[in-house]
C-alpha atoms as a PDB file:
ATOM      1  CA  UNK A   1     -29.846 134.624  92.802  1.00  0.00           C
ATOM      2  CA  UNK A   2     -30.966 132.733  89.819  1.00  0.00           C
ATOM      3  CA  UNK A   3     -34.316 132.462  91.694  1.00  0.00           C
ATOM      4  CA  UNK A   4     -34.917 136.272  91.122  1.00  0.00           C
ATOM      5  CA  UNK A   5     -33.521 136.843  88.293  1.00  0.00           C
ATOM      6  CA  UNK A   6     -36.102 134.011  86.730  1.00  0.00           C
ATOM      7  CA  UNK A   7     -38.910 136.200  88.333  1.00  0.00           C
ATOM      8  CA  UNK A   8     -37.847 139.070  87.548  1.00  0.00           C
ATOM      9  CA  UNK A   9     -37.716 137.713  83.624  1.00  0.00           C
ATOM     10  CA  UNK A  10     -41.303 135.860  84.236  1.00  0.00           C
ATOM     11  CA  UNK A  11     -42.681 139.443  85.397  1.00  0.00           C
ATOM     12  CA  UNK A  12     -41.404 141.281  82.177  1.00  0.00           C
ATOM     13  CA  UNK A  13     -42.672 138.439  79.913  1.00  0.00           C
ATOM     14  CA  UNK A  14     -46.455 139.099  81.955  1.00  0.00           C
ATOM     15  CA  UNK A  15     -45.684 143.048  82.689  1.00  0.00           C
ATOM     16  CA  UNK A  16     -44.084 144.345  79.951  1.00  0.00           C
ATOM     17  CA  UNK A  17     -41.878 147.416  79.888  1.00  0.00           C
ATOM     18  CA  UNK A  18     -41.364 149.561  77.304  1.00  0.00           C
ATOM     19  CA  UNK A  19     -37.559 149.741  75.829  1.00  0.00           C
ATOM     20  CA  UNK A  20     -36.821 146.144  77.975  1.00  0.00           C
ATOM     21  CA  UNK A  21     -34.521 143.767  76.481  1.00  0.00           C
ATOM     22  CA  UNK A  22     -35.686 141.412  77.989  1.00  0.00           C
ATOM     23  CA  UNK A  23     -39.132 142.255  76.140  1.00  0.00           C
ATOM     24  CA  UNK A  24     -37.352 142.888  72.899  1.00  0.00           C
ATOM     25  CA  UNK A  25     -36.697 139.099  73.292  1.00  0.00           C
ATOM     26  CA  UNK A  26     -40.273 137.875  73.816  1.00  0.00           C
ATOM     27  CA  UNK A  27     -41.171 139.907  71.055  1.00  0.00           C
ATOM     28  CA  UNK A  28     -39.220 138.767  68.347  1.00  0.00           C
ATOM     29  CA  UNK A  29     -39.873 134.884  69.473  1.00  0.00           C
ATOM     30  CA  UNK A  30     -38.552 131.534  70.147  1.00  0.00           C
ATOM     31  CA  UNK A  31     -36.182 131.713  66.801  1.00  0.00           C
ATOM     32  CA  UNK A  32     -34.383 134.865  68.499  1.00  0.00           C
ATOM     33  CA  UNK A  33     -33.932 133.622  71.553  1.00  0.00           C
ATOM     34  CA  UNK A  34     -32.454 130.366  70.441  1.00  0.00           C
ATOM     35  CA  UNK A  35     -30.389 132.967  68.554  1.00  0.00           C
ATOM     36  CA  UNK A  36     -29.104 134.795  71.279  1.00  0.00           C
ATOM     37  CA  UNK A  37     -28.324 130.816  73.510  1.00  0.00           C
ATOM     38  CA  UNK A  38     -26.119 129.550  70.518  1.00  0.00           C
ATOM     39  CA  UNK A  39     -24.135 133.321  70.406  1.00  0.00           C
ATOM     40  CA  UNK A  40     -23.400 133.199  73.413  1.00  0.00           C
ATOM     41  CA  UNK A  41     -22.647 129.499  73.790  1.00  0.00           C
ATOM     42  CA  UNK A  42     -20.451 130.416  70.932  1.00  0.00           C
ATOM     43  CA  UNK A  43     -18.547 133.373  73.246  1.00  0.00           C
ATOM     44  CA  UNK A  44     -18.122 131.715  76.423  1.00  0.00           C
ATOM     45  CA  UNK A  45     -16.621 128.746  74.480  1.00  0.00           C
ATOM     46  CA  UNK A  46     -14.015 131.508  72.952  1.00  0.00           C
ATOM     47  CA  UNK A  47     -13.712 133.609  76.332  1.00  0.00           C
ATOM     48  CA  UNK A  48     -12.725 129.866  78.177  1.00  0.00           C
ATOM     49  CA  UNK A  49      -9.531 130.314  75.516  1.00  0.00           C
ATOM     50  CA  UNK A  50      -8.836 133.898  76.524  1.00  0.00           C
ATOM     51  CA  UNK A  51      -8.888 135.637  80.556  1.00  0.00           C
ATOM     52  CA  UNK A  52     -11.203 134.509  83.611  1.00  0.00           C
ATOM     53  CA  UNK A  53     -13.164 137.885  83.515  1.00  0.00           C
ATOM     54  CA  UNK A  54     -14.056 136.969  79.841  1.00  0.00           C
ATOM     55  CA  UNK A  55     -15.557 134.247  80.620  1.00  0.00           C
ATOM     56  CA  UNK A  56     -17.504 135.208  83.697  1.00  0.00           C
ATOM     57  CA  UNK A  57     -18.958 137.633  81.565  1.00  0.00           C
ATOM     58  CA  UNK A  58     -20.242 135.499  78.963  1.00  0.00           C
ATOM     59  CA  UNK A  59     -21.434 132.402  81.173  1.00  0.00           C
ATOM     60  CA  UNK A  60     -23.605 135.733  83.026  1.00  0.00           C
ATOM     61  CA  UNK A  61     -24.900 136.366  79.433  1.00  0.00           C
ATOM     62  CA  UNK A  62     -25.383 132.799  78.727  1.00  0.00           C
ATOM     63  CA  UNK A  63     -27.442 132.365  82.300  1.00  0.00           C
ATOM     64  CA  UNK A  64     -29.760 135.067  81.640  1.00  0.00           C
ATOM     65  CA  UNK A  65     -30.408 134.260  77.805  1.00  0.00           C
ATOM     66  CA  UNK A  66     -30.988 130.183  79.343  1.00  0.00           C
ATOM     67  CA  UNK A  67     -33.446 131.734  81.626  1.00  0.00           C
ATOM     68  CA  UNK A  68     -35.369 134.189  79.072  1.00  0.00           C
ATOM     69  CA  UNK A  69     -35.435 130.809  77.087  1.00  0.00           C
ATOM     70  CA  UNK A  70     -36.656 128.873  79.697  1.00  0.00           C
ATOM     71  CA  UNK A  71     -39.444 131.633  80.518  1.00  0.00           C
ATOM     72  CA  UNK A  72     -40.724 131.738  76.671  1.00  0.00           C
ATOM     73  CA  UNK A  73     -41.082 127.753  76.735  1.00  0.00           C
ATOM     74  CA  UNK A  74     -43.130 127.387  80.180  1.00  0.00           C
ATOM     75  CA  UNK A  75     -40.281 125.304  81.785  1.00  0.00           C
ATOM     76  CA  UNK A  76     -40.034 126.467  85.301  1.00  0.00           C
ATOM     77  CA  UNK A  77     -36.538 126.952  87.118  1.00  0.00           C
ATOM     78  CA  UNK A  78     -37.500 124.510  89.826  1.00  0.00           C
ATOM     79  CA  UNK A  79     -37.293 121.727  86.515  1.00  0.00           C
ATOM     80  CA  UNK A  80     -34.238 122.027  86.438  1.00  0.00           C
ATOM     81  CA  UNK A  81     -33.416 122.547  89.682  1.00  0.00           C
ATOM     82  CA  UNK A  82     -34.898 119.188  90.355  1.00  0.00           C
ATOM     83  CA  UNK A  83     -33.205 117.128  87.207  1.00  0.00           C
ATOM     84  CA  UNK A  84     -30.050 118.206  88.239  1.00  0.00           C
ATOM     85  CA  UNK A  85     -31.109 117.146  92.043  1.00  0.00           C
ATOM     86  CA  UNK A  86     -31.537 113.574  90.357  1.00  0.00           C
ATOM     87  CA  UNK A  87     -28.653 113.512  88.658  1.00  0.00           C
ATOM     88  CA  UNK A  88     -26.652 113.803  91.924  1.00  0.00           C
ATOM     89  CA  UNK A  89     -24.828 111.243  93.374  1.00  0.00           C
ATOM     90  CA  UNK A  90     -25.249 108.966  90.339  1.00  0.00           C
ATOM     91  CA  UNK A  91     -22.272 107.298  88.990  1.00  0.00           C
ATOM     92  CA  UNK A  92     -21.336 106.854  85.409  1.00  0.00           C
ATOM     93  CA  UNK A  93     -18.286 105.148  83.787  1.00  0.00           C
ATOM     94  CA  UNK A  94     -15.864 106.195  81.346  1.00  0.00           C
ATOM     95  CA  UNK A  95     -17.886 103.689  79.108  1.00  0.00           C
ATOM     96  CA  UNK A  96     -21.160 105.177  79.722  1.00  0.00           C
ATOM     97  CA  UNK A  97     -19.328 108.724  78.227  1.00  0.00           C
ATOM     98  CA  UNK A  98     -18.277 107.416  75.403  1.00  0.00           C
ATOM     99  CA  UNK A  99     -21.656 106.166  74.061  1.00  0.00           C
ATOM    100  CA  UNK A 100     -23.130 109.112  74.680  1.00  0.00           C
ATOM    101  CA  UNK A 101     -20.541 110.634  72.849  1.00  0.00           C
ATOM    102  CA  UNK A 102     -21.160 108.634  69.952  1.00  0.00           C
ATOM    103  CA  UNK A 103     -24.588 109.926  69.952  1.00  0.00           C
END
């Protein structure tokens, strides 16, 4: 699913559509967009306080303003898809956690 919803945000960013949000985003820029990740990062923090529904609703918002984000900036789902590939199985200690944390 997040497969085509990526392409489906990389073919309004090449084709655009007139009255698209998702164009409305690519038009105002990177700054916007950043924007839009940190309000909603902001929301599905507060929605994690309040009902399930809530918050599926806002990590959906946050998912598709991640992937207009990762459209504007080249990065290509499959990145990610292979970081978090790497990441898997790897072990890390309490003590590895809390120097990052000190970071």
């Amino acid at each position: 699913m997040l497969d085509k919803l990526y392409e489906e945000i990389s073919l309004r960013k090449e084709t655009p559509k007139e009255g698209s949000y998702t164009n409305y985003l690519f038009d105002k820029g990177l700054d916007k967009i950043l924007k839009k990740v940190g309000e909603e990062t902001t929301e599905v923090v507060i929605a994690a306080k309040n009902n399930d529904q809530e918050l599926i609703s806002e990590v959906s918002d946050l998912t598709y303003h991640l992937l207009v984000l990762l459209v504007e900036k080249n990065i290509p789902l499959s990145a990610i898809q292979a970081e978090l590939d790497g990441r898997s199985g790897k072990l890390s200690t309490t003590r590895d956690r809390k120097e990052i944390d000190k970071l």
